[in-house]
Structure formats: structure tokens, C-alpha cells
Protein backbone atom coordinates (compact mmCIF):
# COMPACT_ATOMS: atom_id res chain seq x y z
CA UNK A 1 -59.34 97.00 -71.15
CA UNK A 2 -62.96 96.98 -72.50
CA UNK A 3 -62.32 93.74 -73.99
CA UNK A 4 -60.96 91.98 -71.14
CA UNK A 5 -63.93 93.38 -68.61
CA UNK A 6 -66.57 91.75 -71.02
CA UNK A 7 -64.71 88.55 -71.48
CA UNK A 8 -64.87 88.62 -67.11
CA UNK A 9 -68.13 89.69 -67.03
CA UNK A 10 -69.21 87.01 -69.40
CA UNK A 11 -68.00 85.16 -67.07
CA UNK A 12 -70.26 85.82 -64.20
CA UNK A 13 -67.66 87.68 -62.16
CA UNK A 14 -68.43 90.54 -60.18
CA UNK A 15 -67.75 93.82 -61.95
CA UNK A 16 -65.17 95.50 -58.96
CA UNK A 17 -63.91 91.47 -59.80
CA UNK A 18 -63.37 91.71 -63.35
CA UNK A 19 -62.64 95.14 -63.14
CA UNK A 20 -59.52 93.97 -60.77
CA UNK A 21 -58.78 91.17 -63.02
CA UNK A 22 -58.49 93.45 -66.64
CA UNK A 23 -55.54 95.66 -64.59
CA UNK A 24 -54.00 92.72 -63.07
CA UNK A 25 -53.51 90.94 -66.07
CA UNK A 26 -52.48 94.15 -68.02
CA UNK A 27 -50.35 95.29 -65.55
CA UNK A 28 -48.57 91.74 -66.19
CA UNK A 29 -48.89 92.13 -69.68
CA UNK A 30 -46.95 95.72 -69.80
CA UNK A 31 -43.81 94.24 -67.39
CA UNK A 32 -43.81 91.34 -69.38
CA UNK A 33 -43.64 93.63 -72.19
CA UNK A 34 -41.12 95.53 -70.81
CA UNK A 35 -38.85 92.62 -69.70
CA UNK A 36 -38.88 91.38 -73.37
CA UNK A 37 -38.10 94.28 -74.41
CA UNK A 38 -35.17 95.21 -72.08
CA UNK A 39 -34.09 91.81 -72.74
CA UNK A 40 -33.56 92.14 -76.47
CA UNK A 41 -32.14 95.09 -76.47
CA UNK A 42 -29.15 93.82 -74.10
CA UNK A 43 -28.92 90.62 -75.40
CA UNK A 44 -29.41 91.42 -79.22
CA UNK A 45 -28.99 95.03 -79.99
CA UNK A 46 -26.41 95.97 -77.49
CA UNK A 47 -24.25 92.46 -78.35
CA UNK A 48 -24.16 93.42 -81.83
CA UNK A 49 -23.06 97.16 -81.13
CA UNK A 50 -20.15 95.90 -78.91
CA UNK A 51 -19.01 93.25 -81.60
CA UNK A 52 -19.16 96.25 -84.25
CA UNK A 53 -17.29 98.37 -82.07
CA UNK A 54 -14.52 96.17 -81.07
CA UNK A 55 -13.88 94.75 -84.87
CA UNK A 56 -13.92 98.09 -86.31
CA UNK A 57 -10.59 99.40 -87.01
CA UNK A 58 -10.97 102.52 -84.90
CA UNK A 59 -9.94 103.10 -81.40
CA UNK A 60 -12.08 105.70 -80.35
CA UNK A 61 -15.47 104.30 -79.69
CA UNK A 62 -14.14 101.54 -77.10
CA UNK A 63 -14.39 104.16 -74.70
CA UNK A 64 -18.00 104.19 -74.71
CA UNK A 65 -18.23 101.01 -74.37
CA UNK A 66 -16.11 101.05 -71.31
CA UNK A 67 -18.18 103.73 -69.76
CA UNK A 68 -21.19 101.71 -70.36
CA UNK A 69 -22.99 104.47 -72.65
CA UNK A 70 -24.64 102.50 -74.58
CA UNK A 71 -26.42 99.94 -71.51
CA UNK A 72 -27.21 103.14 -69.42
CA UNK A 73 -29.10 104.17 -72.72
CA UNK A 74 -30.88 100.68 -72.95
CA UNK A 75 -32.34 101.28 -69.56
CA UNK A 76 -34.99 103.65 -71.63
CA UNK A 77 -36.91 101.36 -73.51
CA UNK A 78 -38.45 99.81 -70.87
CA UNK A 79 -39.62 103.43 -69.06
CA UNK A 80 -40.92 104.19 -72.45
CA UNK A 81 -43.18 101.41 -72.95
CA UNK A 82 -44.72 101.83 -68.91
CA UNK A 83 -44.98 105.82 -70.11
CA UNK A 84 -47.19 105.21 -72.89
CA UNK A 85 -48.88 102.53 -71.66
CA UNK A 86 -50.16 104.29 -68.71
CA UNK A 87 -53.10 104.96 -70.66
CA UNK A 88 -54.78 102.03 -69.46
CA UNK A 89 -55.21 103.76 -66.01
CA UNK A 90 -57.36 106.37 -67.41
CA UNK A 91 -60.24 105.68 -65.63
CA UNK A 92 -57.89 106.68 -62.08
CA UNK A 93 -56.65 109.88 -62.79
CA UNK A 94 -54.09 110.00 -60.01
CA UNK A 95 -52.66 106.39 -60.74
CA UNK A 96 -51.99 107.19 -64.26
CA UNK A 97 -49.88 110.41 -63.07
CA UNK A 98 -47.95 109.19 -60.74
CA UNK A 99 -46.99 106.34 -63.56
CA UNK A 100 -46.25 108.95 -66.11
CA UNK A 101 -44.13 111.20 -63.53
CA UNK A 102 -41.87 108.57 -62.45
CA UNK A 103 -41.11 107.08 -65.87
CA UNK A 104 -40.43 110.55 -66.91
CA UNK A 105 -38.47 110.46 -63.64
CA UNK A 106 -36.84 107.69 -64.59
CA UNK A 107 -36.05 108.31 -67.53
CA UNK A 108 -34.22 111.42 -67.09
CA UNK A 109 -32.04 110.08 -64.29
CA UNK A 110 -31.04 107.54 -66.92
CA UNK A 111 -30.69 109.76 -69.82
CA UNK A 112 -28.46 112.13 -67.08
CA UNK A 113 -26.78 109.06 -66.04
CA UNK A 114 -26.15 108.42 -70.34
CA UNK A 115 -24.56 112.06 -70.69
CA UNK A 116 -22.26 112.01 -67.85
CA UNK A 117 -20.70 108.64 -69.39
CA UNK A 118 -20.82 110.07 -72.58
CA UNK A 119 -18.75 112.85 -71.07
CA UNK A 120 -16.34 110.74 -69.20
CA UNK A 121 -15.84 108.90 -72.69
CA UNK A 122 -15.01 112.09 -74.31
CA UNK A 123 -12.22 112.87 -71.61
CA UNK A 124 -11.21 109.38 -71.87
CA UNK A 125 -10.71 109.79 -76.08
CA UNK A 126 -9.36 113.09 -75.94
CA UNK A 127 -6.55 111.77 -72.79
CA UNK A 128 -5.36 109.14 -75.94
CA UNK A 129 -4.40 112.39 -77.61
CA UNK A 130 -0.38 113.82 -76.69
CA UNK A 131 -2.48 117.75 -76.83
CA UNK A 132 -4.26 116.34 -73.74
CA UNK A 133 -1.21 116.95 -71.78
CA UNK A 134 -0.58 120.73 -73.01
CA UNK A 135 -4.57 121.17 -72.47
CA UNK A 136 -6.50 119.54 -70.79
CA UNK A 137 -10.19 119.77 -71.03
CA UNK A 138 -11.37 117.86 -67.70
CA UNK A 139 -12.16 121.35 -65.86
CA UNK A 140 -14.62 121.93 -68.84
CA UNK A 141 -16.10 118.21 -68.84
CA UNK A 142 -16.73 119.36 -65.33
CA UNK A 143 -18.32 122.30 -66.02
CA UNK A 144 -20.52 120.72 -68.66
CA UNK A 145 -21.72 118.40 -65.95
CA UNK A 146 -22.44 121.08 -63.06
CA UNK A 147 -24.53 122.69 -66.08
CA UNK A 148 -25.61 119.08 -67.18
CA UNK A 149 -27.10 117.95 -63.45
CA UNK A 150 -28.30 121.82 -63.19
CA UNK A 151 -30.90 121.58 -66.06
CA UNK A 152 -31.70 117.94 -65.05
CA UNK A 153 -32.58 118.75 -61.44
CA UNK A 154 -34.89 121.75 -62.78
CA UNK A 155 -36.39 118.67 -65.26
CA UNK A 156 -37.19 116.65 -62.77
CA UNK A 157 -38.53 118.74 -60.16
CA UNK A 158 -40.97 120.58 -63.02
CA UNK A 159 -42.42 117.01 -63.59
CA UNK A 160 -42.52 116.16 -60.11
CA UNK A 161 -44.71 119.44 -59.20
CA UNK A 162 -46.34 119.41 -62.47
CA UNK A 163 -44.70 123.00 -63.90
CA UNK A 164 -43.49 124.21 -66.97
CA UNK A 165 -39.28 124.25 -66.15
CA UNK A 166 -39.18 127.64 -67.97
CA UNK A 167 -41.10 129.02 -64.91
CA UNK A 168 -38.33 127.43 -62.24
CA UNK A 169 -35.33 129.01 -64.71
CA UNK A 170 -36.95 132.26 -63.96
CA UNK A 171 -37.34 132.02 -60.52
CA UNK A 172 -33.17 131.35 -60.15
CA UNK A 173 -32.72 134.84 -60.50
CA UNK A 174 -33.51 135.44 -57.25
CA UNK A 175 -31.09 132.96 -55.96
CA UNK A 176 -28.58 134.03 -58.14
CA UNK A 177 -26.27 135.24 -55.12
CA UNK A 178 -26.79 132.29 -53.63
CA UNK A 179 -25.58 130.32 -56.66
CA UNK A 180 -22.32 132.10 -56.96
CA UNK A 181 -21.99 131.48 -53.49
CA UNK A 182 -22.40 127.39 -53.52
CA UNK A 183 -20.67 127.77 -56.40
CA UNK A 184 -17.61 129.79 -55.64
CA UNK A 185 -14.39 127.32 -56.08
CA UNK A 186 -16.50 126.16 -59.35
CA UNK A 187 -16.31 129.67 -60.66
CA UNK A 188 -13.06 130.45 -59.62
CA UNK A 189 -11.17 127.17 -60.40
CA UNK A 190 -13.04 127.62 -64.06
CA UNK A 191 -11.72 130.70 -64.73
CA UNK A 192 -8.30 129.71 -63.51
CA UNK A 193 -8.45 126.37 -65.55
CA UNK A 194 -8.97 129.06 -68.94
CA UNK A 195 -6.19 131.16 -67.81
CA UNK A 196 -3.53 128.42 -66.81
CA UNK A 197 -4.77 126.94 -70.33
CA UNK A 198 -4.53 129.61 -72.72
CA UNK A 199 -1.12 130.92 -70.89
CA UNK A 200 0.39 127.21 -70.89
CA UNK A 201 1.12 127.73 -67.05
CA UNK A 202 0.78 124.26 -66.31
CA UNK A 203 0.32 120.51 -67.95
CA UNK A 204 0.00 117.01 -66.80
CA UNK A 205 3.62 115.80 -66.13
CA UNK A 206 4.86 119.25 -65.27
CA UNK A 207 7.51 118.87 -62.66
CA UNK A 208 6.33 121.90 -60.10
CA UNK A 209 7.23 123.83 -56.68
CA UNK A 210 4.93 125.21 -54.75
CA UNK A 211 6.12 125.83 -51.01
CA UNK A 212 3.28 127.13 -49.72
CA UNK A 213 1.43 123.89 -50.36
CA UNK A 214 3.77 121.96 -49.88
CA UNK A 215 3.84 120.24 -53.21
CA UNK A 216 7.47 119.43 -55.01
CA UNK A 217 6.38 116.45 -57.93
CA UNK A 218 5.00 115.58 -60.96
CA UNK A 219 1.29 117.20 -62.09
CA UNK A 220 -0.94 113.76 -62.11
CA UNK A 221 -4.40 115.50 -62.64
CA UNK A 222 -6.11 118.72 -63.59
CA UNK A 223 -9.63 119.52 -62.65
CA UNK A 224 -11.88 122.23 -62.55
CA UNK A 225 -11.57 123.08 -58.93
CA UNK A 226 -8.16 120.91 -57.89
CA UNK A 227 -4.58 120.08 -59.52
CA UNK A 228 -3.15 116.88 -58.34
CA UNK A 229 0.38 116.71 -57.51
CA UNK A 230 2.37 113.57 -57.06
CA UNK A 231 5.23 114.47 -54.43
CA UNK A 232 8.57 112.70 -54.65
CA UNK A 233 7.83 110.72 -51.62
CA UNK A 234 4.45 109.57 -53.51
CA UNK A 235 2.22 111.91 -51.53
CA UNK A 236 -0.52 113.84 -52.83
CA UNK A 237 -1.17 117.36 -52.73
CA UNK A 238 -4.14 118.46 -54.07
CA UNK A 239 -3.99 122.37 -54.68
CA UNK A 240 -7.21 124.64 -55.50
CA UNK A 241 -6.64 125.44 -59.44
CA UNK A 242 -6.76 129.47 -58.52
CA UNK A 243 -3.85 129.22 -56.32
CA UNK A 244 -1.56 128.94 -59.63
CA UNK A 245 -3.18 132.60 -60.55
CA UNK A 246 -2.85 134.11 -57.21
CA UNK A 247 0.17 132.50 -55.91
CA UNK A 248 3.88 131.96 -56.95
CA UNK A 249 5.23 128.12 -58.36
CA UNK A 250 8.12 126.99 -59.59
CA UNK A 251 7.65 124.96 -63.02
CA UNK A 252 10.55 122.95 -64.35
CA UNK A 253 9.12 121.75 -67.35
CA UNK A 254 11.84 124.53 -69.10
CA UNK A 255 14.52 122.93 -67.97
CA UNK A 256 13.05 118.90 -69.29
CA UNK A 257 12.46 120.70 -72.20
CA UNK A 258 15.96 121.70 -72.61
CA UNK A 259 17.34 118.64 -71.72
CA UNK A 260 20.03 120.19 -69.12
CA UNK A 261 19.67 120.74 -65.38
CA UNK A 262 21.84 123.33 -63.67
CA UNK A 263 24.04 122.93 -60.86
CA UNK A 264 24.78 125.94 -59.04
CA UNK A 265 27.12 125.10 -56.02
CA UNK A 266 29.72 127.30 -54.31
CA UNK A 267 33.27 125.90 -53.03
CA UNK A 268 34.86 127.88 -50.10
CA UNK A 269 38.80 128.08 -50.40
CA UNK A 270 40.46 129.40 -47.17
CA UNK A 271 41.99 132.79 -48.20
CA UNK A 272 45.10 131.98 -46.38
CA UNK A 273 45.95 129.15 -48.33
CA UNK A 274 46.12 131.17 -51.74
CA UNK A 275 49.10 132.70 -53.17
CA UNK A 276 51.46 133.29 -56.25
CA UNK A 277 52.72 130.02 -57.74
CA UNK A 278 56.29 129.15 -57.34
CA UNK A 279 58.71 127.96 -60.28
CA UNK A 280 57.85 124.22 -58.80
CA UNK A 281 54.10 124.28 -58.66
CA UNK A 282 54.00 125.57 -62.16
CA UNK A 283 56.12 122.34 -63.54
CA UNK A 284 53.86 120.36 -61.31
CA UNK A 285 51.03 121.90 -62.87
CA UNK A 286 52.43 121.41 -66.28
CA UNK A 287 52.39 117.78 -65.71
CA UNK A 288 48.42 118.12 -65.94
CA UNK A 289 46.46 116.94 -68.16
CA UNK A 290 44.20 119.83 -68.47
CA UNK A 291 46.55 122.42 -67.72
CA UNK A 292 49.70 121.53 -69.84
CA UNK A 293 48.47 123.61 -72.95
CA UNK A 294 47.22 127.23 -70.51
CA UNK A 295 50.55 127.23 -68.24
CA UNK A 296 52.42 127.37 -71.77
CA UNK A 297 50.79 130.27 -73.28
CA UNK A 298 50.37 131.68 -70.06
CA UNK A 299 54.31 131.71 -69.65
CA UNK A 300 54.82 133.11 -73.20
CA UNK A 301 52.10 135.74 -72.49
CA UNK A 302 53.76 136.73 -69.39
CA UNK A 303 57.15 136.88 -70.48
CA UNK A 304 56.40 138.61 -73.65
CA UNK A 305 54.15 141.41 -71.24
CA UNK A 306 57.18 141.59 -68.74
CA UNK A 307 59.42 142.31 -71.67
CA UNK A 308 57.08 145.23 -73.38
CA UNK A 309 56.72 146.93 -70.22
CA UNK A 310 60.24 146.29 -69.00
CA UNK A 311 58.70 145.17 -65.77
CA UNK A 312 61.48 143.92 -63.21
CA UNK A 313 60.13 140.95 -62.19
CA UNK A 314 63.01 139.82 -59.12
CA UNK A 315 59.86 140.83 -56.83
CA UNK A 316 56.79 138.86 -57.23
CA UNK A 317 54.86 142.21 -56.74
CA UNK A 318 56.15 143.46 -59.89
CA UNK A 319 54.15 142.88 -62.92
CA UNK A 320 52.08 139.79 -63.75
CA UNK A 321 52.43 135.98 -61.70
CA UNK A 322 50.18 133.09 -62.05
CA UNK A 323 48.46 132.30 -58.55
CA UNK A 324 47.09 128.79 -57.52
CA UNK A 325 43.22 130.01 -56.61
CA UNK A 326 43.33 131.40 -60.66
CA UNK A 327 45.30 128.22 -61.81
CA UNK A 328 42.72 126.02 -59.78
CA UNK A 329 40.00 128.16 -61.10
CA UNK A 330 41.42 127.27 -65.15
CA UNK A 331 41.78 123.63 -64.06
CA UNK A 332 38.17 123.22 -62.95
CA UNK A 333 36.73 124.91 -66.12
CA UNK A 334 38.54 122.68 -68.42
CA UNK A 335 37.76 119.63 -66.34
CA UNK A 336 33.98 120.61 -66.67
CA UNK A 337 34.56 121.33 -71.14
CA UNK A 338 35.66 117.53 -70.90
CA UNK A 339 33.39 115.81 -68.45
CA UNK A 340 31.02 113.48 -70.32
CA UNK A 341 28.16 114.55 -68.35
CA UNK A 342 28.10 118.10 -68.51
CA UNK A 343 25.80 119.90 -71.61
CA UNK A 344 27.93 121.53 -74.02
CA UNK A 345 25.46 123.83 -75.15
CA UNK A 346 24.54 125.01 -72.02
CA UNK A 347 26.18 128.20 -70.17
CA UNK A 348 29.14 126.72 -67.84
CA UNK A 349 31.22 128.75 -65.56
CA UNK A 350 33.61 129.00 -62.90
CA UNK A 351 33.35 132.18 -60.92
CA UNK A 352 34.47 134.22 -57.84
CA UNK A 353 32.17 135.32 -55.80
CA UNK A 354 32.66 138.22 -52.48
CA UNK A 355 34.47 136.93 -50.09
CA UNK A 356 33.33 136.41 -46.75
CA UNK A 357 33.35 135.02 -43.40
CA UNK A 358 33.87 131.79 -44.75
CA UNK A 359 36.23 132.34 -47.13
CA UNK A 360 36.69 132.79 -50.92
CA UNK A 361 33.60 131.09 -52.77
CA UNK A 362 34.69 129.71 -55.67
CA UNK A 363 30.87 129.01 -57.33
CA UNK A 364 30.01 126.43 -60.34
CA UNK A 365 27.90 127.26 -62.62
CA UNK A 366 26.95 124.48 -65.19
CA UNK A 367 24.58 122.18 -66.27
CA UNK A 368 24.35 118.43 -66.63
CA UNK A 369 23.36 116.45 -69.61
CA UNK A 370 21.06 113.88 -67.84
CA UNK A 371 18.04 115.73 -65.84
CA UNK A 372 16.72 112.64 -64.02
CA UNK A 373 17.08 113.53 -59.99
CA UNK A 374 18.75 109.87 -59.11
CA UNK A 375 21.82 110.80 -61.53
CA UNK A 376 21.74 114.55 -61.71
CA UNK A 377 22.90 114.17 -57.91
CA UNK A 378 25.10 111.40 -58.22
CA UNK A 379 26.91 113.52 -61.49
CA UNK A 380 26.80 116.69 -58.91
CA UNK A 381 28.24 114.89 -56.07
CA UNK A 382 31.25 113.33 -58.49
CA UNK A 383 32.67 116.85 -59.63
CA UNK A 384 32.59 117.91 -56.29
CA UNK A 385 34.06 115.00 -54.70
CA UNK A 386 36.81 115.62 -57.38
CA UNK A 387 37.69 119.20 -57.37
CA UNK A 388 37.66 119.23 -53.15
CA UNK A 389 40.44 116.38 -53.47
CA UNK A 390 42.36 118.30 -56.08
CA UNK A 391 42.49 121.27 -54.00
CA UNK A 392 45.80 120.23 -52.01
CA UNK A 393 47.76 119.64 -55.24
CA UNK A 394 47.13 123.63 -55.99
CA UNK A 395 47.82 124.59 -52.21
CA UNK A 396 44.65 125.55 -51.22
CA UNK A 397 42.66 124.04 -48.56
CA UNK A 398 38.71 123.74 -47.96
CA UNK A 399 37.19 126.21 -45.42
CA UNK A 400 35.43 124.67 -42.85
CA UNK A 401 34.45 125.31 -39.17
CA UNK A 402 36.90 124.18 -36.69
CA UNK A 403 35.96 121.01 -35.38
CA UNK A 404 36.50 118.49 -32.41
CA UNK A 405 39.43 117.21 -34.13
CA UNK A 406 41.38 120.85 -35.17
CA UNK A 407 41.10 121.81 -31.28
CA UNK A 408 42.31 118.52 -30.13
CA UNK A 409 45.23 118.83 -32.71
CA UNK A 410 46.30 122.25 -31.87
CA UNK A 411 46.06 121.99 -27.81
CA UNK A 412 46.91 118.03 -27.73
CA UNK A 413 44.57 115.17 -27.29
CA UNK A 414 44.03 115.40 -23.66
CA UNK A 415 42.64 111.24 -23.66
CA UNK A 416 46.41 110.75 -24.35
CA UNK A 417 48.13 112.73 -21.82
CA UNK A 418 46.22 111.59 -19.18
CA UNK A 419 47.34 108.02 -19.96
């Protein structure tokens, strides 16, 4: 600066003239400097990071690149030349501060702004990862950038005002309250995200109920305050993460794990239609497929208890007899052992339950081998369709409500006898 004001004032210039002149032109001189400087590092230095990255054999560090880490970072340079350069504007005090403070400024928003892509990276890297989906670390990412814009707001409001940040961290203590009140769901949903971590409650691509939210899909996202939920209609629901520690939900990731889904479906038999099988329903039911082998041993068995017990058996009251609800019952069990789609390994029963006003429930208890919804329904909807239409050939009928039809039937169709 010395140098330029006597080369002006050699010049005959005024001195407020050359004065103005020696800041003009170094003022030009430190944003050319700056621009060339900028400039090189994005066209030269960042160029040849990028081509290292993406010809290197590892995976990883892409992800920076596609959060832009590196460019936010470049943005520096150029604050750090104007920073130290300031110098030149010692002989006004006030200019030369307010220089410093916003390239400090600056350069913390940018170095802030560098972190919090640095941190998205990390998620990114760690999502590649098939633990990602058992634990997720996002709520934590989060929390390291709460803390992260925290600090960086005290930073740049001590070099703003011109104080040491240790003196703002002890003021917060008397705000404290109000902290943990602005920062409630942040609190809460972080100590729920630990919890629903370290007891496996939950993972991306759980398949979960929760009523009182309304949610019934797949888990898309876990954050520190939310968990995403894609419904089966492809709504969202986003849920507050404590809710899975203070509130019931139905996870079926068991029962993908397993590879079986259970159907658990009642059939009503009308308990007039049941009784003892006659001598021609049993050969009819011999002719089945499923039934030859159990109405052959169950003959034997019965003949050979008759015979021990010297049981008269002229009245169907006496002794043992084979009934069409129990026969039905056999037939349905062994048609579920041999149906293709139903998991062998998996608990399968036929069962009475209490009879009621509706009749005898006759409940299936079983599981299929396929667990996707579309097929798990459409394998659900074929046994049924099946055992309802075998019902007549055991002489038992379906229980259902009288309808429009039954009335017409028993009193006469009335259209009919009017014409």
C-alpha cells in the first residue's frame, strides 16, 4: 500500500486521490486473486479428485462426490485469501473488521454447509450396507446435525458480537428449560430411535400395523423424530418415532421371516344338517381320494372296539359311528397335508369351535407357503371355495342368514301367483 501511494503521489495526484487509487487497485488485486484462485481449485484440483475417485476401485467415496463435499469445501479458499488480506485496511479500523467478520462468517456457513454433506454422505455409504436395514443410523446423523448447527450458530454469533463462544455456552444454562422445550420431539424421538434400535422393534421394510395411526405398509424411512410408512394404497403415514415405545403395533416381519402366513378362517355348518353316516355315505366316502385309507381303519377300529366291548350296535346310539361333520372334518385336514400351497412345517389344523347362534364353526388353522398379499388371498379364497362346495357331498349345508330367496321359496314367489 506504501508503495502504490508513492508511485501516485509521484505522480502529482492528490493524496485523498492516490490514497483512493492504492485501495481501488488492491481491492481489484485481492478479487482477482481470489477468482484465480477459486478457479483453479474447481477446475484443476477438484477435476483431478473426481477423476481419482471415480477410477478407483472403491465404491464408497462416490458419495461425496454426489453430495458435493468436496466443491462446498472449495468455496474456502477464496474467504481465506479476503481474511488475511484484510490487512491492507489497517489504517480503517472498522473496515478491516467488518472484512474479517464476514469471511469468518462465511466461512463457517461453508465449512457447516461441508459437514452436513459430509454427513448425508455417511448415511448415504452406510444405506449401501444390508445392517442399514436392521439399524439404521439416520436419527443419529440427525442428532449430529442439531448438535452440528448448535455449535455453529454460537460460532457465528461470537464473531458477529466480537465474544469469546465459551462465554455464550455458559450463558445456555439459563435457557436450558427452554431448550428441552424447543427441543422436545428431538429428545424424545432420540431416545426412542436407541430403544427401537437396540430392541430390534422396527427396520426399514418391516411390514407394520398401527391402527391408531392409521398406518398398515411397508417401513420406507426412519428418522430421528418420524418413521415413514408406505400404506398399501401408496399413502404415507408419517408416525412420531416415540409412538412405537408408548403405543401398541403390529410387526409382521416374523412371519416374512418364516416364510409362512397364517390363515385363520372359521366355516359355519348348520347343526341340523349333521348326523351319523349311513352304510351308503361311507362307500361314497370310500370312493375319495383322501378318505379311502381313514374310512378303512376307521371300520376295522370300530368293529374290533364293538367286538371287545360286546357293544350291540342294531341302535346307532350304541357304541361308536362315524358322523359326516367328523368325516368332513378328516377330509379337510388331509386335503390341506396335500395342497401344494400350504407350509408343511408350519402348525395346520382343523378344529371345532363352541357352537353358536350361527351354527357349528368349523375353524382352519394353517399357513400358506407364499406370503405375498396378491396370492396369499387368492390361495385362501381357493380352499375355501373348495371345502364350501364339498360340503353337500358329506350332508352338511353352510349356515347362512335367511335371505330374499329362502322366504320366497318357503311362502311362494308371490311375482308368480299374481300372474
Amino acid at each position: 500500500m506504501e508503495a502504490l501511494r508513492n508511485y501516485f503521489t509521484n505522480l502529482d495526484l492528490h493524496a485523498d486521490m492516490a490514497a483512493f487509487l492504492s485501495y481501488a487497485i488492491a481491492t481489484l488485486l485481492i478479487v482477482l486473486l481470489s477468482f484465480v484462485a477459486n478457479l483453479i481449485v474447481k477446475k484443476i484440483i477438484l477435476r483431478m479428485i473426481a477423476l481419482y475417485i471415480t477410477r478407483n476401485r472403491f465404491q464408497w467415496d462416490n458419495k461425496l462426490l454426489e453430495r458435493q463435499v468436496f466443491q462446498k469445501l472449495s468455496h474456502i479458499v477464496p474467504a481465506i485469501i479476503i481474511y488475511y488480506a484484510s490487512f491492507i485496511y489497517a489504517d480503517y479500523p472498522a473496515a478491516s473488521q467488518l472484512i474479517e467478520k464476514g469471511a469468518l462468517v462465511y466461512m463457517i456457513l461453508m465449512i457447516l454447509s461441508a459437514l452436513n454433506a459430509f454427513m448425508n454422505a455417511v448415511n448415504d455409504i452406510y444405506q449401501t450396507y444390508e445392517v442399514s436395514k436392521e439399524k439404521p443410523i439416520k436419527g443419529y446423523i440427525q442428532v449430529a446435525k442439531i448438535i452440528l448447527f448448535f455449535v455453529g450458530a454460537i460460532l457465528l454469533v461470537a464473531t458477529l458480537i466480537g465474544q469469546n463462544p465459551l462465554i455464550l455456552l455458559g450463558g445456555l444454562g439459563a435457557i436450558s428449560a427452554v431448550l428441552m422445550l424447543v427441543f422436545q420431539n428431538s429428545i424424545l424421538g432420540l431416545v426412542a430411535g436407541i430403544q427401537l434400535t437396540a430392541n430390534d422393534m422396527i427396520r426399514v421394510g418391516d411390514w407394520i400395523e398401527m391402527p391408531k395411526y392409521n398406518a398398515d405398509g411397508d417401513v420406507i424411512e426412519i428418522t430421528l423424530n418420524t418413521v415413514k410408512v408406505q400404506n398399501w394404497d401408496k399413502t404415507i403415514t408419517m408416525i412420531p418415532s416415540y409412538a412405537f415405545i408408548s403405543d401398541s403395533f403390529r410387526n409382521w416381519r416374523g412371519m416374512q421371516e418364516a416364510g409362512g402366513r397364517r390363515i385363520k378362517r372359521s366355516l359355519y355348518v348348520d347343526m341340523t344338517s349333521i348326523s351319523f353316516c349311513s352304510a351308503e355315505m361311507i362307500e361314497q366316502f370310500k370312493q375319495i381320494r383322501y378318505l379311502k385309507d381313514y374310512i378303512v381303519n376307521k371300520e376295522q377300529e370300530i368293529e374290533a372296539y364293538h367286538r371287545e366291548h360286546e357293544i350291540d350296535d342294531s341302535s346307532e346310539v350304541n357304541g361308536r359311528r362315524l358322523t359326516n361333520i367328523g368325516t368332513y372334518r378328516i377330509y379337510i385336514s388331509r386335503y390341506l397335508e396335500n395342497h401344494p400351497k400350504i407350509h408343511k412345517n408350519l402348525t395346520s389344523m382343523v378344529r371345532q369351535l363352541a357352537p353358536g347362534e350361527y351354527g357349528l364353526p368349523l375353524e382352519i388353522y394353517t399357513f400358506t407357503n407364499d406370503i405375498r398379499w396378491g396370492e396369499y388371498e387368492a390361495i385362501q379364497a381357493d380352499i375355501f371355495d373348495h371345502i364350501i362346495a364339498v360340503a353337500p357331498k358329506f350332508g352338511l349345508r353352510v349356515f347362512q342368514n335367511p335371505t330374499g330367496h329362502d322366504m320366497r321359496s318357503m311362502l311362494g314367489d308371490p311375482v308368480r301367483q299374481m300372474t
